[in-house]
N, C-alpha and C. Protein backbone atom coordinates (compact mmCIF):
# COMPACT_ATOMS: atom_id res chain seq x y z
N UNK A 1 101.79 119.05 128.47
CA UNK A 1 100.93 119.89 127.65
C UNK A 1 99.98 119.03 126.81
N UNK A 2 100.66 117.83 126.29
CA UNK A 2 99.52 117.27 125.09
C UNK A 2 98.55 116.59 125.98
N UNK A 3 98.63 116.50 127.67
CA UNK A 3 97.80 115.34 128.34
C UNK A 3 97.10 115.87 128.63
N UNK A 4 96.91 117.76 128.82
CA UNK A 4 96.47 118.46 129.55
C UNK A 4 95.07 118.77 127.96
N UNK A 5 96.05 118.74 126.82
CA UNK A 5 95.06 119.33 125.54
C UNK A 5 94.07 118.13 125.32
N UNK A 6 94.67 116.31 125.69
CA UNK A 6 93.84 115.38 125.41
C UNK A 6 92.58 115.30 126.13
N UNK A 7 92.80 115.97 127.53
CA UNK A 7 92.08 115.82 128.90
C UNK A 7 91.19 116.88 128.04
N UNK A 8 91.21 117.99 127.57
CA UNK A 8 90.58 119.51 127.20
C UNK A 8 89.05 118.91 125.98
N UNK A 9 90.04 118.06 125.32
CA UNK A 9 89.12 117.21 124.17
C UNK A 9 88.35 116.47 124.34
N UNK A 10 88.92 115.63 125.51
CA UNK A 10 87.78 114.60 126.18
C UNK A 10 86.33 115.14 126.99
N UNK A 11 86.55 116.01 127.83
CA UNK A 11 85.94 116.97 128.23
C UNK A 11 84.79 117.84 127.07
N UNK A 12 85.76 118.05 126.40
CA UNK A 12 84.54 119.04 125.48
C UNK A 12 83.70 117.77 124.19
N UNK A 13 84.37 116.66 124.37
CA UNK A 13 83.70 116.09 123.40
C UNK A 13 82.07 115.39 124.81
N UNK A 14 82.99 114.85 125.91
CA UNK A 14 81.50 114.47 127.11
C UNK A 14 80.54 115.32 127.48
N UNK A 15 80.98 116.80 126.91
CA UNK A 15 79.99 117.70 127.09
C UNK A 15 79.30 118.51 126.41
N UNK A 16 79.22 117.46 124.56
CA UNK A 16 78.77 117.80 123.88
C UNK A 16 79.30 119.08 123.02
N UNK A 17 80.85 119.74 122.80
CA UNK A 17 81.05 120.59 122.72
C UNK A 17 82.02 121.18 121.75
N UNK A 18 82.34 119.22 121.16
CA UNK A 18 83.46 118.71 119.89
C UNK A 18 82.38 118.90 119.17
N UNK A 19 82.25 118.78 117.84
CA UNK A 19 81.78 118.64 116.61
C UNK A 19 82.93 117.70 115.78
N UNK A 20 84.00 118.21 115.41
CA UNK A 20 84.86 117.78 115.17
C UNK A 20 86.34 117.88 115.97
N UNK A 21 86.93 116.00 115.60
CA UNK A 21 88.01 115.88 116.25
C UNK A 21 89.32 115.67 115.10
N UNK A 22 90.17 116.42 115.19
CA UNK A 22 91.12 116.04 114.03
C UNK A 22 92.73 115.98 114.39
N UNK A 23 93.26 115.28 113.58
CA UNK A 23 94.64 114.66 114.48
C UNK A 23 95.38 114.50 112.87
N UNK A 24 96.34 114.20 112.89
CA UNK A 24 97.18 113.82 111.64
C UNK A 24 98.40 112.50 112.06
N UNK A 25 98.43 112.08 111.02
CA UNK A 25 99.12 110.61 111.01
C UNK A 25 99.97 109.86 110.25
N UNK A 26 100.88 109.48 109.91
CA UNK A 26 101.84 109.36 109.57
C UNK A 26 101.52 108.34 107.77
N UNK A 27 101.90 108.82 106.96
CA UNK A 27 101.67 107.53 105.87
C UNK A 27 103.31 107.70 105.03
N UNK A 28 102.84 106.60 103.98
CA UNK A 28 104.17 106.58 103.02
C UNK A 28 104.48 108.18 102.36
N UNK A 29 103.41 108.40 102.40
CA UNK A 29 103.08 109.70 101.42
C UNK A 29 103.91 111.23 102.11
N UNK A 30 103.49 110.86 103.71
CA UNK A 30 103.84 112.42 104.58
C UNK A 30 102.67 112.21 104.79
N UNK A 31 102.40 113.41 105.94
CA UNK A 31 101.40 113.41 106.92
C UNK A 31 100.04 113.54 106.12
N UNK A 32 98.84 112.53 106.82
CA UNK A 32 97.67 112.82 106.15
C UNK A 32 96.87 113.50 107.52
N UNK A 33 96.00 114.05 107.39
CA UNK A 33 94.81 115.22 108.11
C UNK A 33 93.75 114.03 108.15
N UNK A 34 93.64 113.46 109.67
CA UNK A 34 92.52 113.08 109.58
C UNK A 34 91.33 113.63 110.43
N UNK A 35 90.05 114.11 110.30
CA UNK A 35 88.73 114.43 110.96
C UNK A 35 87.87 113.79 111.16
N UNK A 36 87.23 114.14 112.36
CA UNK A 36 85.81 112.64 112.18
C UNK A 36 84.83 113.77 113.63
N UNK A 37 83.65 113.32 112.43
CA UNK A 37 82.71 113.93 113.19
C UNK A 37 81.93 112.59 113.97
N UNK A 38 80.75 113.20 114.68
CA UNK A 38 79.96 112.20 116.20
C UNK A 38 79.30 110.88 114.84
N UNK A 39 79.33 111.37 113.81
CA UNK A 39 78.66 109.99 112.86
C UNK A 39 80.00 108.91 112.00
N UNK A 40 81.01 109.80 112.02
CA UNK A 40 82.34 108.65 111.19
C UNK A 40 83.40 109.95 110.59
N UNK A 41 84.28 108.96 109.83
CA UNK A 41 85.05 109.86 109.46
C UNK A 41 85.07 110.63 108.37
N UNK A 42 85.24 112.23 108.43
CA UNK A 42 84.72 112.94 107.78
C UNK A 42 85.52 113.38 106.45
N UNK A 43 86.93 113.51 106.92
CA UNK A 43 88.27 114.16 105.99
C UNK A 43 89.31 113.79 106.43
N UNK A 44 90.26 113.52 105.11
CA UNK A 44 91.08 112.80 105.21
C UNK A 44 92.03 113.57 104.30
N UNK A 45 93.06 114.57 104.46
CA UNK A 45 93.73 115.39 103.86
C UNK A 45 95.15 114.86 103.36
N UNK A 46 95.38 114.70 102.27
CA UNK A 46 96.06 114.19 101.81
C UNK A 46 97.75 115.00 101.77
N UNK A 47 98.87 114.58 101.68
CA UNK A 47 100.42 115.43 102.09
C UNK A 47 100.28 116.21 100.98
N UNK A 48 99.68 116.86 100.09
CA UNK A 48 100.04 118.08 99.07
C UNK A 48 98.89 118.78 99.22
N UNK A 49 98.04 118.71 100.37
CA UNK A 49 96.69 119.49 100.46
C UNK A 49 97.28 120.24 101.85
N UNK A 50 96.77 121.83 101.48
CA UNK A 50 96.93 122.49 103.06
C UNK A 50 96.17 122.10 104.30
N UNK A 51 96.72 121.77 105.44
CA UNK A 51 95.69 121.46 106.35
C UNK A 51 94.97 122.77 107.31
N UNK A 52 95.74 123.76 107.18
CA UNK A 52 95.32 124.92 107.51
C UNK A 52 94.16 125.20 106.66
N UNK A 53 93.73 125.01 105.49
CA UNK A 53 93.03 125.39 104.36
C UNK A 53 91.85 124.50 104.56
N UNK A 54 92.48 123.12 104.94
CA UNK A 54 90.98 122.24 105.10
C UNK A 54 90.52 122.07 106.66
N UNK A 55 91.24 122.58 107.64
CA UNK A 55 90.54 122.63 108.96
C UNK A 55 89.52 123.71 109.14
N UNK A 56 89.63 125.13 108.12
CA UNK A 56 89.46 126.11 107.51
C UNK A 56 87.63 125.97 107.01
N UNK A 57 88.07 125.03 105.73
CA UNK A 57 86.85 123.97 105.28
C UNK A 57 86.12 123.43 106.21
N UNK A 58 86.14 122.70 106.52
CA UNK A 58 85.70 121.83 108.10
C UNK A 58 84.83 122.93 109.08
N UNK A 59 85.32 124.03 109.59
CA UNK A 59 84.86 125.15 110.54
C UNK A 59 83.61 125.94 109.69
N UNK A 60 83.99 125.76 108.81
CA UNK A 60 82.78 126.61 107.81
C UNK A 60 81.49 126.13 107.25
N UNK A 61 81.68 124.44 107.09
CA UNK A 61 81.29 123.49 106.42
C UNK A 61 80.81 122.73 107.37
N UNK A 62 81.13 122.31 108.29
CA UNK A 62 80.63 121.49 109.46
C UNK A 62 80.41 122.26 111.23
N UNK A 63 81.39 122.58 111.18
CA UNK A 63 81.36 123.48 112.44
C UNK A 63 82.66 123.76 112.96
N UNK A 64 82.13 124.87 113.34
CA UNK A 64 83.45 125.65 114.36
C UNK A 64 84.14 124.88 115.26
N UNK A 65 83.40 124.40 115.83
CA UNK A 65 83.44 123.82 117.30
C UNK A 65 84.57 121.98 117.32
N UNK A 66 85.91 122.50 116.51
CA UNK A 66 86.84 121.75 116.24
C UNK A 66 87.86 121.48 117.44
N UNK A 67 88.24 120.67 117.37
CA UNK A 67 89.40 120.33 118.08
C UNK A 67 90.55 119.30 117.85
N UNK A 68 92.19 119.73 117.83
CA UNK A 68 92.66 118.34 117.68
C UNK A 68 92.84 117.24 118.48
N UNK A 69 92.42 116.04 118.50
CA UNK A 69 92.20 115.09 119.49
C UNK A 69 92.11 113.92 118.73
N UNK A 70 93.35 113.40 119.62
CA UNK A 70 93.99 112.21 118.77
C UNK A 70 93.27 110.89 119.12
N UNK A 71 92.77 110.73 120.38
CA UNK A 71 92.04 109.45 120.54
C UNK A 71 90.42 109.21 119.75
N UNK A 72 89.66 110.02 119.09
CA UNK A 72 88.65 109.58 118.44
C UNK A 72 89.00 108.88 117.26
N UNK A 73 90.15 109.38 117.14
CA UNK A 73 90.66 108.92 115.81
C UNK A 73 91.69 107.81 115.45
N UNK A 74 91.62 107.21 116.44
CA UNK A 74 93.02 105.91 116.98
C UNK A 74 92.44 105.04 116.23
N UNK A 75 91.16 104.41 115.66
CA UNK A 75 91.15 103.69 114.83
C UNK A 75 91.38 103.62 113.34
N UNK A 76 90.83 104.77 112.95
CA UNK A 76 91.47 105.36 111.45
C UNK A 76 92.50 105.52 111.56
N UNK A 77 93.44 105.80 112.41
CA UNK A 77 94.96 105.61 112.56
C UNK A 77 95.20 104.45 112.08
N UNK A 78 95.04 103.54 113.30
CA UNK A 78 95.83 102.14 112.88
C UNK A 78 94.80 100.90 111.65
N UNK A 79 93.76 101.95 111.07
CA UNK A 79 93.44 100.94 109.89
C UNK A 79 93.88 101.11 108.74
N UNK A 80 94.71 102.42 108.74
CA UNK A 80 95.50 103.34 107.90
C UNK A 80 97.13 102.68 107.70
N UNK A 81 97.11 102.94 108.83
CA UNK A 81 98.72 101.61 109.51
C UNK A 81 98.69 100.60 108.68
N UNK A 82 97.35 99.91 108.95
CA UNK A 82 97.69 98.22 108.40
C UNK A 82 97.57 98.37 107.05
N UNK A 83 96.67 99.13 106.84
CA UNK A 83 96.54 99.60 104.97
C UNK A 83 97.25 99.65 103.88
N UNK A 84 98.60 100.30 104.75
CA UNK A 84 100.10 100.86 104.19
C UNK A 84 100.95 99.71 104.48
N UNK A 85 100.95 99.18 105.42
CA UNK A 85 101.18 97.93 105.50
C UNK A 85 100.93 96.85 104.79
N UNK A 86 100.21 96.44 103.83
CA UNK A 86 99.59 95.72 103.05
C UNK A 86 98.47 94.28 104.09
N UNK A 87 98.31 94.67 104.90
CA UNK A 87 97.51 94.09 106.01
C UNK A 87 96.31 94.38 106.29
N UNK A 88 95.19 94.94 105.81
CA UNK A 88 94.11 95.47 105.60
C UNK A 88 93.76 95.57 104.23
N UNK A 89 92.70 94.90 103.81
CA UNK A 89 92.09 95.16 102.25
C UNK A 89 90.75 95.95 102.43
N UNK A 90 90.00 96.06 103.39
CA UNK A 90 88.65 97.06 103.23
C UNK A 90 89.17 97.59 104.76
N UNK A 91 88.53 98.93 104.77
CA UNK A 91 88.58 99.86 105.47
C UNK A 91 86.94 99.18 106.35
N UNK A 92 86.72 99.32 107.83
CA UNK A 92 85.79 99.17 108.55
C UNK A 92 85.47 100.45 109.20
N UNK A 93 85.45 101.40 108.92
CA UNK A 93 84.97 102.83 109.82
C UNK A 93 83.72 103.44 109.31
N UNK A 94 83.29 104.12 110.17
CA UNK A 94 81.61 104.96 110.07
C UNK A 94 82.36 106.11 109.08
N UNK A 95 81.52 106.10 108.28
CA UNK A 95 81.65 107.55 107.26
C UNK A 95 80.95 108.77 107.44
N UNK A 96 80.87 110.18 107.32
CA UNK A 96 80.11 110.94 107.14
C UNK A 96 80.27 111.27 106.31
N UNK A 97 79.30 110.94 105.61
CA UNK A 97 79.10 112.05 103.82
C UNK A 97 79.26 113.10 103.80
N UNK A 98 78.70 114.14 104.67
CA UNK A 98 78.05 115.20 104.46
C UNK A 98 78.87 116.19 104.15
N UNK A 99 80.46 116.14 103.23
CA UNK A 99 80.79 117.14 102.59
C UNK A 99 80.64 116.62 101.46
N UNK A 100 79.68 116.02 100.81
CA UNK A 100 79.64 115.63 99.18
C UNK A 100 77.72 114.89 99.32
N UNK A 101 77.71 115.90 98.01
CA UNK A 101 76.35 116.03 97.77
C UNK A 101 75.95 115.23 96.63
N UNK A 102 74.25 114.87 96.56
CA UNK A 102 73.88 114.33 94.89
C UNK A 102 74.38 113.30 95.04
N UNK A 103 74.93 113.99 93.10
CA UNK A 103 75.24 112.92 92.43
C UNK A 103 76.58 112.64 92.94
N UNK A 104 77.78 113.66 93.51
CA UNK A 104 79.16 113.22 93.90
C UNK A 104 78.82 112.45 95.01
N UNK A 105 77.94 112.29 95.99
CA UNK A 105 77.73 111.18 97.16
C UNK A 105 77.44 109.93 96.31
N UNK A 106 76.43 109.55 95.52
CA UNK A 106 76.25 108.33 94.97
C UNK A 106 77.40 108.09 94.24
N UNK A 107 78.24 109.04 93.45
CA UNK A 107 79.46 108.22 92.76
C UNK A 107 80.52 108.02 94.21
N UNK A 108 80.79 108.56 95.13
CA UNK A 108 81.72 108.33 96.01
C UNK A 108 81.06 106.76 96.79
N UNK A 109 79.71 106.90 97.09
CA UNK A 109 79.44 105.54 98.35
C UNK A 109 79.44 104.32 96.84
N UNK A 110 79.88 104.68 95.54
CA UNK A 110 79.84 103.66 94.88
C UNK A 110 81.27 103.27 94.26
N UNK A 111 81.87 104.33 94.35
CA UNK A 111 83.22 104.26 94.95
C UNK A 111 83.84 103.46 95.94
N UNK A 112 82.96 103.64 97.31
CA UNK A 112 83.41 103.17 98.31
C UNK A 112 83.35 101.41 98.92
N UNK A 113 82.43 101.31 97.22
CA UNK A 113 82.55 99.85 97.10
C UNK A 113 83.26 98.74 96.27
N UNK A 114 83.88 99.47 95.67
CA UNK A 114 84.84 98.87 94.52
C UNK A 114 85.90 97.85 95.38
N UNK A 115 86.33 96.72 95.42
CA UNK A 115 86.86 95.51 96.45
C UNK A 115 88.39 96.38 96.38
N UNK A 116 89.60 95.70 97.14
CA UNK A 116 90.72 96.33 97.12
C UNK A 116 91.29 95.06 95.88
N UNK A 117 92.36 95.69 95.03
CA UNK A 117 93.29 95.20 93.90
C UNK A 117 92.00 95.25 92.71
N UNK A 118 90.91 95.65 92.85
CA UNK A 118 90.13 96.21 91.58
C UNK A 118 89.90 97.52 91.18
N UNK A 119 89.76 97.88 90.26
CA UNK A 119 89.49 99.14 89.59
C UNK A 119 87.75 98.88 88.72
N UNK A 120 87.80 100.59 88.77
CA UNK A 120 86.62 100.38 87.48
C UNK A 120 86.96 101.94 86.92
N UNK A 121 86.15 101.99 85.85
CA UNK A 121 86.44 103.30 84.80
C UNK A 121 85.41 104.29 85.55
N UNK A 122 85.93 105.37 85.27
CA UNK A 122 84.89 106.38 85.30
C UNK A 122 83.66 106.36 84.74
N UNK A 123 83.20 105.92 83.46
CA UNK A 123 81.81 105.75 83.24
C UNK A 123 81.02 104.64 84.02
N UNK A 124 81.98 103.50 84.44
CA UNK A 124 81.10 102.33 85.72
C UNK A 124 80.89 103.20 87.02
N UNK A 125 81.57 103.85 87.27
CA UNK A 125 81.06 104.83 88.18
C UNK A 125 79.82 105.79 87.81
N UNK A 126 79.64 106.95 86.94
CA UNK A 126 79.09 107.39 86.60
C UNK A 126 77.51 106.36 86.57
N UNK A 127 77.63 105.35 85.59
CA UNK A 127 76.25 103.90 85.42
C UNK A 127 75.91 104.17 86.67
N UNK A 128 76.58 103.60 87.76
CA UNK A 128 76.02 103.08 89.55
C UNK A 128 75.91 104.01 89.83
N UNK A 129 75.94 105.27 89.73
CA UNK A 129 75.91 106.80 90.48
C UNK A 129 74.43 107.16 89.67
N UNK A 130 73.76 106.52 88.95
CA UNK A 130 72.52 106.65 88.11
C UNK A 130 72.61 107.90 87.21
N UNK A 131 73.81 107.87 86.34
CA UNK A 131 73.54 108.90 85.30
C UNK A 131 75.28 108.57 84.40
N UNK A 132 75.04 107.48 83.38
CA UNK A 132 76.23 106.96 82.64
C UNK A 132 76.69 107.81 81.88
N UNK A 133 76.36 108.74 81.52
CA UNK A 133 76.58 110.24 80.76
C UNK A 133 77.29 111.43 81.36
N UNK A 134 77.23 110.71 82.93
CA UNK A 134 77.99 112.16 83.60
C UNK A 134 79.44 111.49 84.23
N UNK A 135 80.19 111.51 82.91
CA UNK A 135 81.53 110.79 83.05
C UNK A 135 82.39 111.59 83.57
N UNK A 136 82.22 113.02 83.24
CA UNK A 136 82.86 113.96 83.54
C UNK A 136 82.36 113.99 85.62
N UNK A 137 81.41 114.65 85.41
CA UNK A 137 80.86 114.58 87.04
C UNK A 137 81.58 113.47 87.65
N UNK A 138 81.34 112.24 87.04
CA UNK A 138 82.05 111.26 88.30
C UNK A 138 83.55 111.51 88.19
N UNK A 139 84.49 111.73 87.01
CA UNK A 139 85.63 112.51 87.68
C UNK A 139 85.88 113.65 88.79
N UNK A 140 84.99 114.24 88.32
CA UNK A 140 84.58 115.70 89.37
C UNK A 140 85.08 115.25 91.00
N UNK A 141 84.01 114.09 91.21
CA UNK A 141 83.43 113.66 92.43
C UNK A 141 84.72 112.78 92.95
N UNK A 142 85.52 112.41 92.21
CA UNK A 142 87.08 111.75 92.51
C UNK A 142 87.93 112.63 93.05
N UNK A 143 87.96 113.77 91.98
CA UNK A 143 88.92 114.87 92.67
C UNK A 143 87.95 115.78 93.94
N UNK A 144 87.22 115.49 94.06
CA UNK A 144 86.41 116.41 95.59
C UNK A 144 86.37 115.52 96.63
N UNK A 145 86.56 114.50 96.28
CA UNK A 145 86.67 113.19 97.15
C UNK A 145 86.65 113.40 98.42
N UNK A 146 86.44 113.79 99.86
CA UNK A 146 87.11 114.27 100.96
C UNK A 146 87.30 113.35 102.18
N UNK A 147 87.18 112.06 101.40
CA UNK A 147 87.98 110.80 102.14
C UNK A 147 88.54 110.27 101.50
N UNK A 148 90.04 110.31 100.75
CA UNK A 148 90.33 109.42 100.35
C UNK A 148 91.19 108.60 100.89
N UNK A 149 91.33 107.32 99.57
CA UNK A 149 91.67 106.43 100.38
C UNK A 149 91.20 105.54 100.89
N UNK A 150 90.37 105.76 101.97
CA UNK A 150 88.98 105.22 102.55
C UNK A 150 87.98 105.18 101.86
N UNK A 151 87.75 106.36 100.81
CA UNK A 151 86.97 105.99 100.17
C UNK A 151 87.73 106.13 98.56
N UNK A 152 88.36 104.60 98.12
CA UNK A 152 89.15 104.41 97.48
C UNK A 152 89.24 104.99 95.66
N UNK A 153 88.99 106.25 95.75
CA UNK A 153 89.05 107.08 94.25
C UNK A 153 90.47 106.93 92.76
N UNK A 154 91.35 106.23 94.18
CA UNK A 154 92.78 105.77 93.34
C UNK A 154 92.20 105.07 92.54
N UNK A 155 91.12 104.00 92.78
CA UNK A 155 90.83 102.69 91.88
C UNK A 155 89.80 102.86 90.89
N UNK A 156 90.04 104.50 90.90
CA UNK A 156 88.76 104.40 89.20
C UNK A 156 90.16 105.07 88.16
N UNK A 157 90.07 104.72 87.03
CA UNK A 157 90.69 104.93 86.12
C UNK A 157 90.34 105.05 84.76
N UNK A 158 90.79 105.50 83.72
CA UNK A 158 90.07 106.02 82.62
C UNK A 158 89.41 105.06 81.91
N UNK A 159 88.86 104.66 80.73
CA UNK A 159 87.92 103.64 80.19
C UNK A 159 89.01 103.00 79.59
N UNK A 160 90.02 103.34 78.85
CA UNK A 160 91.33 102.34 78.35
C UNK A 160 92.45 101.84 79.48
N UNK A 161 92.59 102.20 80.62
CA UNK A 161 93.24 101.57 81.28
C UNK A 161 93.91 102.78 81.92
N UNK A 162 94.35 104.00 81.61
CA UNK A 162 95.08 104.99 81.82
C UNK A 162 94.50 105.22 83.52
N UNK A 163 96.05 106.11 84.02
CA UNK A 163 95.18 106.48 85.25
C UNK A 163 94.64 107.22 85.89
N UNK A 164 94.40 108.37 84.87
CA UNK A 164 93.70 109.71 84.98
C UNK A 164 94.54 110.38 85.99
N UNK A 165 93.56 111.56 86.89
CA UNK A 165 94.26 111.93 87.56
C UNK A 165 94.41 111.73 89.16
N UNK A 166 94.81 112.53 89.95
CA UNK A 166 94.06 111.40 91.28
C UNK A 166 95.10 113.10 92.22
N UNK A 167 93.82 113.44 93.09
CA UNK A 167 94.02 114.26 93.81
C UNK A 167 95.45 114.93 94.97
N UNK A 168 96.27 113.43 95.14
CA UNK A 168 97.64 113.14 95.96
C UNK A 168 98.68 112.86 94.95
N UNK A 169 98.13 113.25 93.38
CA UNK A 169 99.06 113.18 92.52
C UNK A 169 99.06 111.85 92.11
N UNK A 170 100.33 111.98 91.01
CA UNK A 170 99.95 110.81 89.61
C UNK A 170 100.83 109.60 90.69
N UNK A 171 101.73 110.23 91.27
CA UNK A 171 103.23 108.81 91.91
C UNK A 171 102.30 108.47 92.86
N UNK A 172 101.79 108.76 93.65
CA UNK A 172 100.68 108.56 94.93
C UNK A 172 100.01 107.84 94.21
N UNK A 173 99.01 107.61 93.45
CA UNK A 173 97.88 107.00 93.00
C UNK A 173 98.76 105.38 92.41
N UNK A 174 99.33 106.14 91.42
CA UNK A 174 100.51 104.64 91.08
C UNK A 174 100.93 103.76 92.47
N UNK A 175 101.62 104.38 93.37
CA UNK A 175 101.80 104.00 94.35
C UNK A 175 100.63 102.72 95.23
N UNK A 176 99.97 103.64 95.56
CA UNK A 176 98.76 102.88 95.84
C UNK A 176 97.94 101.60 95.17
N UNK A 177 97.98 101.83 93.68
CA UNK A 177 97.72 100.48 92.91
C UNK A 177 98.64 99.65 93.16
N UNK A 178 100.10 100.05 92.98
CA UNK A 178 100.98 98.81 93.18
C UNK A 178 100.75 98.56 94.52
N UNK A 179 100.65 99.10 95.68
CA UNK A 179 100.33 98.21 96.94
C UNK A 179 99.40 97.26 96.90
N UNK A 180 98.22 97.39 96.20
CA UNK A 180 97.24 96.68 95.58
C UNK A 180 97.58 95.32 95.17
N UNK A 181 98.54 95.71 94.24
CA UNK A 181 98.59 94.57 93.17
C UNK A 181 97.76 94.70 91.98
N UNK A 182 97.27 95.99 91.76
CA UNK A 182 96.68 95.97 90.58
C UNK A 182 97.73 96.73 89.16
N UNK A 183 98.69 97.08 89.65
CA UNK A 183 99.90 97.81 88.75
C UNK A 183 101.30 96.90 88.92
């Protein structure tokens, strides 16, 4: 059955007919939701987020025309692998923005540059996102995040050191710094 559904995916993606391919994958956390549209990867659903709710998202937001299909996504798999592994410090995959707009796209692709075992505050985000006043917004744009991880939102934290909040929860985010080495 799954060779017959992989064969179904391959097919509809050579014939132009995927939009999106989405598969789920194993982390420390419980299963994460991953999607990736024909430009990179799109969503990345974290174990306390419904995936029914965000494949849901995805069909409405990007397109119908979904499927689960695990081989587009074999590299975000295993860069995810080595990640958790402590064997990977930057993520190398194509992104698609296009569920985050504005100003939450400039605080996320400035996000998405912060090195691994560093942090910065929410207002250094907010500065590089071109508006140092919208401290709040660049929190906003952390919790709407719809790659995380990949696009590393664990590593902004409040202006005194605290670690605000973080969308996979407070032990998840902790978690993740200490893999770091920044906790």
């Amino acid at each position: 059955m799954k060779a017959s559904l992989q064969r179904l995916a391959e097919r509809a993606s050579e014939e132009g007919l995927l939009d999106v391919a989405y598969t789920t994958t194993d982390s420390p956390f419980g299963p994460l939701l991953l999607a990736k549209t024909r430009r990179g990867l799109v969503r990345v659903g974290l174990p306390n987020q419904d995936s029914e709710e965000l494949l849901v998202d995805l069909a409405e937001r990007v397109s119908p025309r979904l499927l689960e299909a695990a081989a587009p996504l074999e590299e975000a798999r295993r860069e995810l692998d080595l990640y958790f592994e402590g064997k990977l410090t930057a993520f190398d995959l194509p992104l698609d923005w296009q569920l985050s707009k504005d100003f939450r796209r400039r605080a996320l692709r400035s996000i998405s540059r912060i090195p691994y075992g560093q942090t910065r505050s929410y207002t250094e985000i907010a500065r590089s996102a071109g508006n140092e006043r919208a401290v709040r917004a660049a929190g906003t744009a952390c919790g709407a995040n719809p790659i995380p991880i990949v696009v590393p939102c664990h590593r902004v934290l409040r202006s005194g050191g605290a670690l605000g909040g973080y969308g996979g929860g407070l032990p998840m985010k902790e978690a993740l710094l200490k893999l770091e080495g920044v906790l």
